[in-house]
C-alpha atoms as a PDB file:
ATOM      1  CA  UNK A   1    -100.290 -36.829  71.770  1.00  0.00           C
ATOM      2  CA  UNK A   2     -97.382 -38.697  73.178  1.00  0.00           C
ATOM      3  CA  UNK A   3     -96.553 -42.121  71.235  1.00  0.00           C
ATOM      4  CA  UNK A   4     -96.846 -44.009  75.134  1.00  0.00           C
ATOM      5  CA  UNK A   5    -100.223 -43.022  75.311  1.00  0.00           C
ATOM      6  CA  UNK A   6    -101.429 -42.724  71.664  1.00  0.00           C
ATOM      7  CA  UNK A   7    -103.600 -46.509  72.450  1.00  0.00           C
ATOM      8  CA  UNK A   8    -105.905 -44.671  75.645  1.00  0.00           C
ATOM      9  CA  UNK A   9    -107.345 -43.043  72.806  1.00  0.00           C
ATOM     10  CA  UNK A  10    -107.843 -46.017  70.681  1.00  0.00           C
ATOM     11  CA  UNK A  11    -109.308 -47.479  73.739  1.00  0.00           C
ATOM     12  CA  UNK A  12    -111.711 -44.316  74.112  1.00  0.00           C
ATOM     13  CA  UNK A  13    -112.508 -45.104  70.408  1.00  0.00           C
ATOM     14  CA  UNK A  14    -113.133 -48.817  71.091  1.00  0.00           C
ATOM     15  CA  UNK A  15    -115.286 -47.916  73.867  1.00  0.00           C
ATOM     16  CA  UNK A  16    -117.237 -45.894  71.707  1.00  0.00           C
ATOM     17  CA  UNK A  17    -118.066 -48.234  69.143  1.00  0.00           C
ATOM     18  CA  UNK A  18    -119.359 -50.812  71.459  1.00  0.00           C
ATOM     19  CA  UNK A  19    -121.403 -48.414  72.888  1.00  0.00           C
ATOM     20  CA  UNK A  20    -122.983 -47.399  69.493  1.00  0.00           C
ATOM     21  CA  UNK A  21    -123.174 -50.828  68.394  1.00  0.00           C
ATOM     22  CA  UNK A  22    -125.662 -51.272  71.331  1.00  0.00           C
ATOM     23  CA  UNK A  23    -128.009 -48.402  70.044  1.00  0.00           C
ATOM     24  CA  UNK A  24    -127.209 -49.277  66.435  1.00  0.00           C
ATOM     25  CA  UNK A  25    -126.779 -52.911  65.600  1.00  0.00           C
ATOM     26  CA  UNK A  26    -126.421 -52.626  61.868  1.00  0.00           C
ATOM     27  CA  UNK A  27    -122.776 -50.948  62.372  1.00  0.00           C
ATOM     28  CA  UNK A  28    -121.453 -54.321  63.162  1.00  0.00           C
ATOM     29  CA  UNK A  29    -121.633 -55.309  59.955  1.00  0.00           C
ATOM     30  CA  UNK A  30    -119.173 -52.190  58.731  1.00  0.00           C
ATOM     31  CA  UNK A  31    -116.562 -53.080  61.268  1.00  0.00           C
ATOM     32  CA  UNK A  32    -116.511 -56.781  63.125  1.00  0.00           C
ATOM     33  CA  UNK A  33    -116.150 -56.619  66.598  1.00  0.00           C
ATOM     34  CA  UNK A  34    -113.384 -59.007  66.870  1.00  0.00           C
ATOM     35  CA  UNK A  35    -111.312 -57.821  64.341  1.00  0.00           C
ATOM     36  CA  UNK A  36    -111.393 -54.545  66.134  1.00  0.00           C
ATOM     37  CA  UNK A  37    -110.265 -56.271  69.414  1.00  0.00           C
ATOM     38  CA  UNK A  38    -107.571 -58.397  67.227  1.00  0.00           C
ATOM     39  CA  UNK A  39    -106.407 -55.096  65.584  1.00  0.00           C
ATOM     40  CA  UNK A  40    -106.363 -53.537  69.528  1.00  0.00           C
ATOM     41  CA  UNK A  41    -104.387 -56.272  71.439  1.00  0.00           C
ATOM     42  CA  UNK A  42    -101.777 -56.195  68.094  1.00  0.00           C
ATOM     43  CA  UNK A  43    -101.395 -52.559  68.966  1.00  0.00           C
ATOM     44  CA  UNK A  44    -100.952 -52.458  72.018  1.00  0.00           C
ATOM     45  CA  UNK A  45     -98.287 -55.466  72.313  1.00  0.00           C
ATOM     46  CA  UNK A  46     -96.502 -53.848  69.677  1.00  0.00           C
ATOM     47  CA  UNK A  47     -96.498 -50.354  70.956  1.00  0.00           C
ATOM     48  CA  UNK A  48     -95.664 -52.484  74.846  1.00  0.00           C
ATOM     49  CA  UNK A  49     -93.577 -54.802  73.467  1.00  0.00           C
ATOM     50  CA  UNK A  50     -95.702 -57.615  75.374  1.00  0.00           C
ATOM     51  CA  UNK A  51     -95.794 -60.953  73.839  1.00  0.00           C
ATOM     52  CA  UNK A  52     -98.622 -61.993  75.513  1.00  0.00           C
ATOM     53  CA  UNK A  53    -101.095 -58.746  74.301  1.00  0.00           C
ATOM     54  CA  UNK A  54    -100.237 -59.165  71.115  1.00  0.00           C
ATOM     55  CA  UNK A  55    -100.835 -62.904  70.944  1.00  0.00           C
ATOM     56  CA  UNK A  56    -104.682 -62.289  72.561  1.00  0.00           C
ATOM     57  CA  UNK A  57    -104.545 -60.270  69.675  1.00  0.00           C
ATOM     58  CA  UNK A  58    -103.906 -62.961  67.368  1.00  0.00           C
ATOM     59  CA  UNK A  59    -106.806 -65.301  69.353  1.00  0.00           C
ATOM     60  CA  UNK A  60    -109.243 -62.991  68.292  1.00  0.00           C
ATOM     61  CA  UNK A  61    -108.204 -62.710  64.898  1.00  0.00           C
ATOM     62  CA  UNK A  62    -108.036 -66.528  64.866  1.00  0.00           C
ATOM     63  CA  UNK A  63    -112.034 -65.761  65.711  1.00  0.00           C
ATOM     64  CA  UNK A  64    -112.754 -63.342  63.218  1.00  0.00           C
ATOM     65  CA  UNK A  65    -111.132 -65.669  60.325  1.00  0.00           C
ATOM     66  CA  UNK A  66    -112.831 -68.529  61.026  1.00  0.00           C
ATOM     67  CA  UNK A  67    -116.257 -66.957  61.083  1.00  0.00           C
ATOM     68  CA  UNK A  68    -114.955 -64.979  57.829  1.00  0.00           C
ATOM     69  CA  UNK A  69    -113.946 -68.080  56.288  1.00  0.00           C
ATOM     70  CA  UNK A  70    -116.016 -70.624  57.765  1.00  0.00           C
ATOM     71  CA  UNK A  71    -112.964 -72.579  58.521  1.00  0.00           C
ATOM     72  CA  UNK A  72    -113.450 -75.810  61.160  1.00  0.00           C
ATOM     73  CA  UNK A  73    -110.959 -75.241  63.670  1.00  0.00           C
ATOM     74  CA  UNK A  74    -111.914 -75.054  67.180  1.00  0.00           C
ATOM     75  CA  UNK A  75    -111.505 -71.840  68.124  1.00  0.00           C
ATOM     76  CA  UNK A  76    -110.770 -72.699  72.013  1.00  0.00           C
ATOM     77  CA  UNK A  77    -108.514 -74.662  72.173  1.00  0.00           C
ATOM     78  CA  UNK A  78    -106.429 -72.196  69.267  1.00  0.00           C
ATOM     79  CA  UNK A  79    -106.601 -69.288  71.903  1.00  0.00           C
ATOM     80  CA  UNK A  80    -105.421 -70.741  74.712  1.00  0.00           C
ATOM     81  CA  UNK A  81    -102.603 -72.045  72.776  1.00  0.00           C
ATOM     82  CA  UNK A  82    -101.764 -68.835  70.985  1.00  0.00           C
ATOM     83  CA  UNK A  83    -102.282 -67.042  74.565  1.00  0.00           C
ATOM     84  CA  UNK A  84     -99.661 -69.851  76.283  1.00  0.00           C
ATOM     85  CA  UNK A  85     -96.972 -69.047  73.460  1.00  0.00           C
ATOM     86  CA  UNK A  86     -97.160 -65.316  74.164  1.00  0.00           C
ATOM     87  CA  UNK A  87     -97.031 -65.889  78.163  1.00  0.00           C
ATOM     88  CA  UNK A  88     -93.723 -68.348  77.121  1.00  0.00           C
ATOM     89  CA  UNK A  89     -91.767 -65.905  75.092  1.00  0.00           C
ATOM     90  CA  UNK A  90     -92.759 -63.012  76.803  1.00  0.00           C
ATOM     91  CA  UNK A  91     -90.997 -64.573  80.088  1.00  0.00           C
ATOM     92  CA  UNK A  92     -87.949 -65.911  78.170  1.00  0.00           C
ATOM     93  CA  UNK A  93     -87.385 -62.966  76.167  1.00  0.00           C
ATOM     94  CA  UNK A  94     -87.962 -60.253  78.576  1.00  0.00           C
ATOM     95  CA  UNK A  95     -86.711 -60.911  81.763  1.00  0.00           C
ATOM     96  CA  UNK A  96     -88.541 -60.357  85.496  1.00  0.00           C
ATOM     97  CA  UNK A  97     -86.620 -57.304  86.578  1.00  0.00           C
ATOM     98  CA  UNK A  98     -83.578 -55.840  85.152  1.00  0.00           C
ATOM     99  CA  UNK A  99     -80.722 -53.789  86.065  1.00  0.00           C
ATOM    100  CA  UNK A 100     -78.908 -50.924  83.974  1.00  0.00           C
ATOM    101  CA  UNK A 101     -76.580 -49.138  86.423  1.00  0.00           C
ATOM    102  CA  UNK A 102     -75.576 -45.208  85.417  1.00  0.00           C
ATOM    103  CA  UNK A 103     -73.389 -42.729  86.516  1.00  0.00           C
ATOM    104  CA  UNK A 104     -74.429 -40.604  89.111  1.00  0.00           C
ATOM    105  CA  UNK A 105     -73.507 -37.739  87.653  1.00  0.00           C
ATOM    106  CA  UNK A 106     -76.011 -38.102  85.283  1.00  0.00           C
ATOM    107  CA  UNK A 107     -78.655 -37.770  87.861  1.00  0.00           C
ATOM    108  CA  UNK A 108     -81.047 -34.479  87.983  1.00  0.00           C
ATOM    109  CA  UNK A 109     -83.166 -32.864  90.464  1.00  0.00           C
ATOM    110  CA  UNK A 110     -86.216 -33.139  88.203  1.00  0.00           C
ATOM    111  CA  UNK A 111     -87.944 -36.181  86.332  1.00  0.00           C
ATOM    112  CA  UNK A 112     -87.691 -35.980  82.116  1.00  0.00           C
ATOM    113  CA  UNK A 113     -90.810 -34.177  80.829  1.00  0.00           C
ATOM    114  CA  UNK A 114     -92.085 -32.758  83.545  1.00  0.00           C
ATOM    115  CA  UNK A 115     -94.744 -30.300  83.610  1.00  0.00           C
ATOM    116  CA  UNK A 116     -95.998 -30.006  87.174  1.00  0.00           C
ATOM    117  CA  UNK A 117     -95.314 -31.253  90.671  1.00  0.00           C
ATOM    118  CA  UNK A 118     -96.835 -31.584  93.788  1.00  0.00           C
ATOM    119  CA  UNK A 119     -94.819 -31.778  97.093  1.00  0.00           C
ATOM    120  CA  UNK A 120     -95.365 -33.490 100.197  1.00  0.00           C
ATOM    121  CA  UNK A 121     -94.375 -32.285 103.736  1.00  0.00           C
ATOM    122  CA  UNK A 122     -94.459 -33.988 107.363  1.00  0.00           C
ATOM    123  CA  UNK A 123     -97.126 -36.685 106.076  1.00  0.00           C
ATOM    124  CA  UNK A 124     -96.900 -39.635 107.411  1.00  0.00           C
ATOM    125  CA  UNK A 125     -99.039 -41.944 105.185  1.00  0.00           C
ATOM    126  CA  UNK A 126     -98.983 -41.625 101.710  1.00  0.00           C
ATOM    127  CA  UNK A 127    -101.262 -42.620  99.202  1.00  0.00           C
ATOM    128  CA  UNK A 128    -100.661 -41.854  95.938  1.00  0.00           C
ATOM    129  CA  UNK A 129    -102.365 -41.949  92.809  1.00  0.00           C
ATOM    130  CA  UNK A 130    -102.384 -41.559  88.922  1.00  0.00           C
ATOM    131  CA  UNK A 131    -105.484 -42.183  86.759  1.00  0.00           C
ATOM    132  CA  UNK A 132    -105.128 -42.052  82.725  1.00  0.00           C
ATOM    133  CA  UNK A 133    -102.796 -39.063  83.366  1.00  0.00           C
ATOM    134  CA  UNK A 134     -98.694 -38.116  84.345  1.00  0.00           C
ATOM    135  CA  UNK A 135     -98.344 -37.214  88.152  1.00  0.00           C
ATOM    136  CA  UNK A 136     -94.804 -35.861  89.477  1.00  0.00           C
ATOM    137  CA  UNK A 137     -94.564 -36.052  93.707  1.00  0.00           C
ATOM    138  CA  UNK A 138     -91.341 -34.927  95.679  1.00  0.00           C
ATOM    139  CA  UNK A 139     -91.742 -36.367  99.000  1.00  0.00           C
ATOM    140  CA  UNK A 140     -89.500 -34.277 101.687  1.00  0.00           C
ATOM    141  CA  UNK A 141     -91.318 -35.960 104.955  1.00  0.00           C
ATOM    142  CA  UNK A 142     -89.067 -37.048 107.899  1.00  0.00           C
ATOM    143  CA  UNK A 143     -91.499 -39.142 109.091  1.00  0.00           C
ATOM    144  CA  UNK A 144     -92.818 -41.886 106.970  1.00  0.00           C
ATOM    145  CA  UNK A 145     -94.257 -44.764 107.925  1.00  0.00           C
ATOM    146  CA  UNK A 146     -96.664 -46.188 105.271  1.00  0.00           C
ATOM    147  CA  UNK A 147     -96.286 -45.651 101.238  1.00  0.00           C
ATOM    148  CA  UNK A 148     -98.825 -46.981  98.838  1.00  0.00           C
ATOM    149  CA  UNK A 149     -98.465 -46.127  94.971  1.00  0.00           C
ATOM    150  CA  UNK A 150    -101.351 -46.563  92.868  1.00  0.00           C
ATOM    151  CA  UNK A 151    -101.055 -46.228  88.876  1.00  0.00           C
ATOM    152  CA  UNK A 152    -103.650 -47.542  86.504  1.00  0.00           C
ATOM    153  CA  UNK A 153    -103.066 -46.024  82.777  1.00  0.00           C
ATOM    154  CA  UNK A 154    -100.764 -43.681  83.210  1.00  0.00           C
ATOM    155  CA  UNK A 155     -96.989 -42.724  84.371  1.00  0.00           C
ATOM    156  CA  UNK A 156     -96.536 -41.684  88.058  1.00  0.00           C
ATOM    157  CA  UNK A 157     -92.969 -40.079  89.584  1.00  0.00           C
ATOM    158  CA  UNK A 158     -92.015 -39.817  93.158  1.00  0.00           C
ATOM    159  CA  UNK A 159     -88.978 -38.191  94.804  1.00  0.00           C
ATOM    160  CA  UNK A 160     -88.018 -39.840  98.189  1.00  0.00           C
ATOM    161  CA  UNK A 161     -84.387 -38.466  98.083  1.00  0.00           C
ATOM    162  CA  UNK A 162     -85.373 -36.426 101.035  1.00  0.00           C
ATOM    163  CA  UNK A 163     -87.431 -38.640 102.690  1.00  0.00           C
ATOM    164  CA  UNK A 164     -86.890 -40.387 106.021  1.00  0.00           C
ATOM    165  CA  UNK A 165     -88.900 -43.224 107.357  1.00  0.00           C
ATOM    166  CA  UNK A 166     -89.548 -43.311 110.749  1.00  0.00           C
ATOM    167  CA  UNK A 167     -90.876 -47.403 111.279  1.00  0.00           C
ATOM    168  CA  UNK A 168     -88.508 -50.413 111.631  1.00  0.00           C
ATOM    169  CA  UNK A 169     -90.022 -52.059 108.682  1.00  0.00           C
ATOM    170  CA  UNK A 170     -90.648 -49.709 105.510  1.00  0.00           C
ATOM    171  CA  UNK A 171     -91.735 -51.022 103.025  1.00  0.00           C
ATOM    172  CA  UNK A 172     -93.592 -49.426  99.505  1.00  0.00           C
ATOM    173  CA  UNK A 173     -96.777 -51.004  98.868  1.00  0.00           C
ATOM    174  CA  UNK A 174     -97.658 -50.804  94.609  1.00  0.00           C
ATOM    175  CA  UNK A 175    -100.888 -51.342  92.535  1.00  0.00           C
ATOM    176  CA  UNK A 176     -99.759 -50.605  88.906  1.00  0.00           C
ATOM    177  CA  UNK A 177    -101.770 -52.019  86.414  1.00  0.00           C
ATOM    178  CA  UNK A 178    -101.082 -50.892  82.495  1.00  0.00           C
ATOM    179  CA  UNK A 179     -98.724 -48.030  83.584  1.00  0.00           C
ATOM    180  CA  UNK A 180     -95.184 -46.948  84.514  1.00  0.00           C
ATOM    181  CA  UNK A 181     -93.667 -45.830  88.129  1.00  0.00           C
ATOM    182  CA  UNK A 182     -90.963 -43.990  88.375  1.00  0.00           C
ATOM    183  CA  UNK A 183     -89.319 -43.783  92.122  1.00  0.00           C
ATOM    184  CA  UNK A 184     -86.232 -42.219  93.224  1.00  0.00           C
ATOM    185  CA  UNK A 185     -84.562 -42.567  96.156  1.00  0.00           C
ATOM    186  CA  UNK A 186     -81.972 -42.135  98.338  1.00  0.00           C
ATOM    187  CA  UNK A 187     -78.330 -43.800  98.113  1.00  0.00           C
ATOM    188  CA  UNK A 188     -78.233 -45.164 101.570  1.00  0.00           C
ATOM    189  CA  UNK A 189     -81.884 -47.299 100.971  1.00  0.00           C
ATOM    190  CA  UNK A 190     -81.722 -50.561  99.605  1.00  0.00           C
ATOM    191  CA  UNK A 191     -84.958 -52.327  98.100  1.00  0.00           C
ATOM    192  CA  UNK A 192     -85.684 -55.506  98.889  1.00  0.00           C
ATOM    193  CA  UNK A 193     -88.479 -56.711  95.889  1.00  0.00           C
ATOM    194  CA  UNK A 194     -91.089 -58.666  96.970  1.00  0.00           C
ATOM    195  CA  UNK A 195     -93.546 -57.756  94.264  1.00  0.00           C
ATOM    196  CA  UNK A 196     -96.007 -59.628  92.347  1.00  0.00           C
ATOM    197  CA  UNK A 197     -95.195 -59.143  88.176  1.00  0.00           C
ATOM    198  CA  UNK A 198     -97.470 -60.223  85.753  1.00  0.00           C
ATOM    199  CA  UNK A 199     -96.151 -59.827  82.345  1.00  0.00           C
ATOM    200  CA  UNK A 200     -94.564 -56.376  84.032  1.00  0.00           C
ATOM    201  CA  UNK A 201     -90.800 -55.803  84.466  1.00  0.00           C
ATOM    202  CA  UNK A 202     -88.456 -54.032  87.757  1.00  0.00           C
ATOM    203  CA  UNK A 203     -85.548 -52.015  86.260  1.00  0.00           C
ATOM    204  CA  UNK A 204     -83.099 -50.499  88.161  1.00  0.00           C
ATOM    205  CA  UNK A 205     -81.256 -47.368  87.160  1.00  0.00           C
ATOM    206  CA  UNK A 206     -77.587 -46.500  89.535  1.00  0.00           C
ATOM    207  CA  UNK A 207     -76.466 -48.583  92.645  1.00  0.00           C
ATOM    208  CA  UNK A 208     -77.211 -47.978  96.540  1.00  0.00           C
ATOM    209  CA  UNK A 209     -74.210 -46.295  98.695  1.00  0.00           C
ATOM    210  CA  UNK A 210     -73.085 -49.500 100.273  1.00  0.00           C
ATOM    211  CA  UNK A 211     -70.357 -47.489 102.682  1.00  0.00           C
ATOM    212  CA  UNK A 212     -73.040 -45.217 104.140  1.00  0.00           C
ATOM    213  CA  UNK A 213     -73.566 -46.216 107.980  1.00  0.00           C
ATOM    214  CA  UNK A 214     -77.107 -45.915 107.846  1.00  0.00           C
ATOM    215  CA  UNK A 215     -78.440 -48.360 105.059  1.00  0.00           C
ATOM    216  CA  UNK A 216     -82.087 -48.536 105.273  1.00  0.00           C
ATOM    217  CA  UNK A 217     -83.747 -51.578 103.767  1.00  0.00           C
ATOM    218  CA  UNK A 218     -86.978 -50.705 102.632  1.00  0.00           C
ATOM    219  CA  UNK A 219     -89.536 -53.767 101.358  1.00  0.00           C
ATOM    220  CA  UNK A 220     -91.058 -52.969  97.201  1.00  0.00           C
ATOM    221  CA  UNK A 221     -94.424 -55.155  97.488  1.00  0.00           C
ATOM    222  CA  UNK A 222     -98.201 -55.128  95.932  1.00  0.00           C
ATOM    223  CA  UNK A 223     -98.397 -55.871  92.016  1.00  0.00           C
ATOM    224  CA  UNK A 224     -97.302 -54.372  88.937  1.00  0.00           C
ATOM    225  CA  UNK A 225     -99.537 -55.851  85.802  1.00  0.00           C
ATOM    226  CA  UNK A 226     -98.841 -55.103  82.516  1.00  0.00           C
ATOM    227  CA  UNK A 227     -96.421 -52.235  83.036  1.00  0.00           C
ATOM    228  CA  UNK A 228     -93.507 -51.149  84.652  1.00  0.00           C
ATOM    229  CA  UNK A 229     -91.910 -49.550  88.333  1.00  0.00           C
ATOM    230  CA  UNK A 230     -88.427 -47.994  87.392  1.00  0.00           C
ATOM    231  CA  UNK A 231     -86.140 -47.637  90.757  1.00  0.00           C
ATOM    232  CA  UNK A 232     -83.402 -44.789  90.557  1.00  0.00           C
ATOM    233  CA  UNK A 233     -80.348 -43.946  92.804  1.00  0.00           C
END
C-alpha cells in the first residue's frame, strides 16, 4: 500500500470500530473513542504535513486526558485554542500557492506511476472524477468549453497539452477535498487562480511560453480543501 494512502485504511478501520461499538458497547472500554480520533488527526497531519489536522488531533487528546485524569480544565475553550494555533502556523509556515519552475526537458508524455489511462476525444464538457482511487485522463478535444475536476480521497491526472478550448472565457472549475490534482497543460495557456484554499496549497511546476502569439488565459476556480492541485508546463 502506498505511504500517501496508507491513512484511507486507518479511516476504514476507524469506521469500523464505531460501527462495532454501536452493536457492542463494552469495546469502548478497550480502546477510548477519543484517543482513537486524537491518535487519527496526529496521523494524518503528520503523514499531510497540516498543522491544523494534527492540532484537532491534539483537542481530542486534550479530551481524552482530562476524562483520564479528571483534570479541571475546560475542555472548549482548550480546542478552539489548540485548533486556532494549527490554522496560524499552518498559514505562516506553508504558504497559499507556490512555485518551483523546472526545465522543460525534464517533462514526459506520461504522469509518474501510472498504471492506466483513459482518453478523451471531441467532448465538449468534461466532468471528471476520482473517488478513494488514482485516475490518469489525456484530454485531446479541440473543442472545450466547460471543465470541472472533482477529487475527494484520492490523486487525479489530466493531460490538456492537446486540448483546445473553443469559449472566450475558459476557465477549470475544481472540487478537491483531501486529495491531489495533477493538470498539465499547454505552454501557450496561462492560469489565472481564483480558487478557494482551505488549509490546501497551488504549486506550479515550469513557466508558460510568454512569446507564443496565441496565449490563452484560462480561469483555475471551485475549492481545494485539505489537499493539493499541482499545475505543470
Amino acid at each position: 500500500m502506498k505511504k500517501e494512502y496508507s491513512w484511507y485504511f486507518l479511516l476504514l478501520l476507524l469506521a469500523l470500530y464505531f460501527i462495532a461499538i454501536a452493536f457492542f458497547p463494552a469495546l469502548h472500554l478497550i480502546l477510548d473513542g477519543m484517543l482513537v480520533l486524537a491518535l487519527l488527526f496526529a496521523f494524518f497531519g503528520i503523514s499531510s504535513h497540516n498543522f491544523v489536522l494534527f492540532f484537532i488531533g491534539l483537542g481530542f487528546l486534550s479530551i481524552y486526558l482530562k476524562d483520564l485524569f479528571h483534570f479541571t480544565y475546560s475542555t472548549g475553550p482548550l480546542f478552539a485554542g489548540l485548533v486556532l494555533i494549527g490554522v496560524i502556523l499552518h498559514n505562516l509556515i506553508r504558504p497559499r500557492s507556490s512555485y518551483t519552475y523546472k526545465s522543460k526537458s525534464t517533462s514526459h508524455r506520461h504522469f509518474e506511476g501510472e498504471k492506466n489511462a483513459n482518453y478523451i476525444d471531441n467532448e465538449t464538457d468534461l466532468y471528471l472524477r476520482t473517488f478513494f482511487s488514482e485516475n490518469t485522463t489525456y484530454v485531446t478535444s479541440k473543442q472545450l468549453t466547460n471543465v470541472y475536476i472533482n477529487t475527494k480521497f484520492g490523486e487525479q491526472s489530466i493531460d490538456f497539452t492537446q486540448a483546445q478550448f473553443m469559449t472566450d472565457s475558459p476557465e477549470i472549475r475544481l472540487d478537491v477535498a483531501f486529495g491531489q490534482t495533477n493538470i498539465r497543460i499547454p505552454g501557450n495557456w496561462r492560469i489565472v487562480n481564483k480558487t478557494s484554499t482551505p488549509f490546501a496549497a497551488i504549486s506550479y511546476s515550469g513557466s508558460h511560453d510568454t512569446s507564443s502569439d496565441d496565449l490563452v488565459s484560462v480561469a483555475l476556480t471551485g475549492t481545494v480543501a485539505f489537499g493539493e492541485a499541482v499545475i505543470q508546463y
